[in-house]
C-alpha atoms as a PDB file:
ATOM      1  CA  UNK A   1      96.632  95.899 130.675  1.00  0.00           C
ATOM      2  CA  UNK A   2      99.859  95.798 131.871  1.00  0.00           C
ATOM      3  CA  UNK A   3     101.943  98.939 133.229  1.00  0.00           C
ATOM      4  CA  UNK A   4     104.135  98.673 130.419  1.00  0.00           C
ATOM      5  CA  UNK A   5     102.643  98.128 128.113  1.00  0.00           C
ATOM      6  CA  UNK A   6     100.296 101.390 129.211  1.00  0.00           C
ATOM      7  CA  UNK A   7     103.523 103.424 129.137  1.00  0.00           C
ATOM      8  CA  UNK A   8     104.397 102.220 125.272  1.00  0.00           C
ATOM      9  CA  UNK A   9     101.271 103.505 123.979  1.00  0.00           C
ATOM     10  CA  UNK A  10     101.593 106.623 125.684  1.00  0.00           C
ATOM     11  CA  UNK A  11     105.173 107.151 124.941  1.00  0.00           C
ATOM     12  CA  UNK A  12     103.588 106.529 121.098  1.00  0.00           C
ATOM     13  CA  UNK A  13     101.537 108.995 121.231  1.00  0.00           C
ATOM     14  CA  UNK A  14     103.273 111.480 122.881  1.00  0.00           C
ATOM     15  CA  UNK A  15     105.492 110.797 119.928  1.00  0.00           C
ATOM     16  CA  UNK A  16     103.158 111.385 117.663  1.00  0.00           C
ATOM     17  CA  UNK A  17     102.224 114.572 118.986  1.00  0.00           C
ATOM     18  CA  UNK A  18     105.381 116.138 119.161  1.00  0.00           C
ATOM     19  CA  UNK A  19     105.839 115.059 115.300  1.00  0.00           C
ATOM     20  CA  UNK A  20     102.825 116.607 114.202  1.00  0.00           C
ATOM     21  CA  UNK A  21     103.357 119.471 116.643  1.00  0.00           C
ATOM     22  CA  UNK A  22     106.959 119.821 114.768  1.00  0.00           C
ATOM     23  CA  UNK A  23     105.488 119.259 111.050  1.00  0.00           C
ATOM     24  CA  UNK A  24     103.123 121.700 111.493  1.00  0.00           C
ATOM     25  CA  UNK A  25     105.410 124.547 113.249  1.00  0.00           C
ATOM     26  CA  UNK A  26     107.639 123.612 110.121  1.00  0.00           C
ATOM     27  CA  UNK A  27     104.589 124.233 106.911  1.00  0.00           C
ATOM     28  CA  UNK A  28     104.842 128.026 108.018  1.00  0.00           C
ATOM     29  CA  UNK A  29     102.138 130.516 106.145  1.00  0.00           C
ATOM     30  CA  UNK A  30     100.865 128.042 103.471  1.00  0.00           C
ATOM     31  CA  UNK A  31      98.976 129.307 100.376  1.00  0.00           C
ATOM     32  CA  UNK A  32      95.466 127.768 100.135  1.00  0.00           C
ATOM     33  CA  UNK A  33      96.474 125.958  96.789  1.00  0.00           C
ATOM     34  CA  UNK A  34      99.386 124.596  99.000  1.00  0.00           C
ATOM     35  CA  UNK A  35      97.200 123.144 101.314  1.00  0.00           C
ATOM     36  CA  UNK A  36      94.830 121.960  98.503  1.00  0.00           C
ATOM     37  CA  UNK A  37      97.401 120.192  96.719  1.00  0.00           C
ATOM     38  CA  UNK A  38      98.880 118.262 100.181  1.00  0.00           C
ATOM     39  CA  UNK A  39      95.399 117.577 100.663  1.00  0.00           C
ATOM     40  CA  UNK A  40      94.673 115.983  97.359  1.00  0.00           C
ATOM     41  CA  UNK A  41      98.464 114.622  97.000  1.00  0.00           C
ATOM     42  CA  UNK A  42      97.948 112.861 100.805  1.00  0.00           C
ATOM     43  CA  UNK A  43      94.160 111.228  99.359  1.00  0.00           C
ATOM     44  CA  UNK A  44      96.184 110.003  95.989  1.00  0.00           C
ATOM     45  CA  UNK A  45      98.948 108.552  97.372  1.00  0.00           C
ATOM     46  CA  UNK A  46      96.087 106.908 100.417  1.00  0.00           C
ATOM     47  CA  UNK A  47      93.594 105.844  97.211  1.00  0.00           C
ATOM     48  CA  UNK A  48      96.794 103.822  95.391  1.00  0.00           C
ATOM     49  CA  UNK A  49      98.221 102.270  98.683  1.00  0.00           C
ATOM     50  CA  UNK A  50      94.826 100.814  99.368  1.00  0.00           C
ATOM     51  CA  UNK A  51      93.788 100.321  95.793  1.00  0.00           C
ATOM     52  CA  UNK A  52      97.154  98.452  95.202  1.00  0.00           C
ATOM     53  CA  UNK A  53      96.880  95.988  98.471  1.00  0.00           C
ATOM     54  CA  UNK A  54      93.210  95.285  97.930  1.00  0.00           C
ATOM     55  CA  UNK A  55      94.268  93.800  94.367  1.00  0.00           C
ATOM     56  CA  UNK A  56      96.788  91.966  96.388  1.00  0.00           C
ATOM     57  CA  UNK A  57      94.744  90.147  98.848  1.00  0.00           C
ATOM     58  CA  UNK A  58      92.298  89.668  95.531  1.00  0.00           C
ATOM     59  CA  UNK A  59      94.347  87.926  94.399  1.00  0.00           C
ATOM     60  CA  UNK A  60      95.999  85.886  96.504  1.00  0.00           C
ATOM     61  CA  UNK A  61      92.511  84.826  97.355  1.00  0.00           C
ATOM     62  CA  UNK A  62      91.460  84.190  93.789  1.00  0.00           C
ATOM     63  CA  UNK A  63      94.715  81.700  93.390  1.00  0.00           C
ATOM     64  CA  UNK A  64      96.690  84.166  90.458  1.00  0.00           C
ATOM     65  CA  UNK A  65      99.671  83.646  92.551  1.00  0.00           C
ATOM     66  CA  UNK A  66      99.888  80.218  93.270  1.00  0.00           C
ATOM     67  CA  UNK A  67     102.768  78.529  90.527  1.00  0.00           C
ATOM     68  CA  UNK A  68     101.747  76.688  87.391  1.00  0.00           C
ATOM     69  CA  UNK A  69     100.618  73.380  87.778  1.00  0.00           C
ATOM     70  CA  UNK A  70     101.401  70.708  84.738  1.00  0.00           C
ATOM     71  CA  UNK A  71      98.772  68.383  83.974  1.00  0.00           C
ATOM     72  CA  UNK A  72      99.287  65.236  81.754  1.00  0.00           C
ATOM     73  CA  UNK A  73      96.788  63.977  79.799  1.00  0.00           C
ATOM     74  CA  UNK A  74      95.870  60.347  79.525  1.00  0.00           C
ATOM     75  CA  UNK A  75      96.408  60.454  75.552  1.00  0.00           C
ATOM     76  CA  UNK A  76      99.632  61.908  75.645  1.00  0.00           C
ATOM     77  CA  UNK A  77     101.698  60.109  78.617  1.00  0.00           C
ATOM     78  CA  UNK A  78     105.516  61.882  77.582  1.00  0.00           C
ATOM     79  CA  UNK A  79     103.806  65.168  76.610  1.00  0.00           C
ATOM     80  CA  UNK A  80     104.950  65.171  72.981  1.00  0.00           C
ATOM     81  CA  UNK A  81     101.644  65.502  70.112  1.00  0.00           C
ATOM     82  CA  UNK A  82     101.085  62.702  68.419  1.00  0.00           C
ATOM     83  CA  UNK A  83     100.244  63.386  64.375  1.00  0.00           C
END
């Protein structure tokens, strides 16, 4: 790997750190039913994100969003039924 591109991902994650570093300096003393309800609120909003774009790659695999295609039929060449 290149030099700078070592120093990007370690000026990430020193970014990262500090953020969590700050975050958690920030939460203060946190009731355990606080932290159980970040907890379960974190896994909800992780369980719909995923849920959501797995249905989306569904289907855009399965063809649901591809347009409408119009098909004529050999009996009816303008479209209109015929009584």
């Amino acid at each position: 790997m290149k030099n700078g591109t070592v120093a990007f991902f370690v000026a990430l994650v020193l970014l990262l750190a500090v953020s969590l570093l700050f975050a958690y300096s920030g939460l203060g003393e946190m009731p355990a039913a606080g932290w159980i309800a970040l907890i379960c609120g974190a896994a909800f909003s992780l369980v719909i994100g995923i849920g959501l774009t797995v249905l989306l790659f569904y289907s855009s695999r399965q063809g649901h969003d591809e347009p409408p295609k119009l098909e004529d039929k050999p009996d009816e060449p303008d479209g209109h039924i015929q009584s």
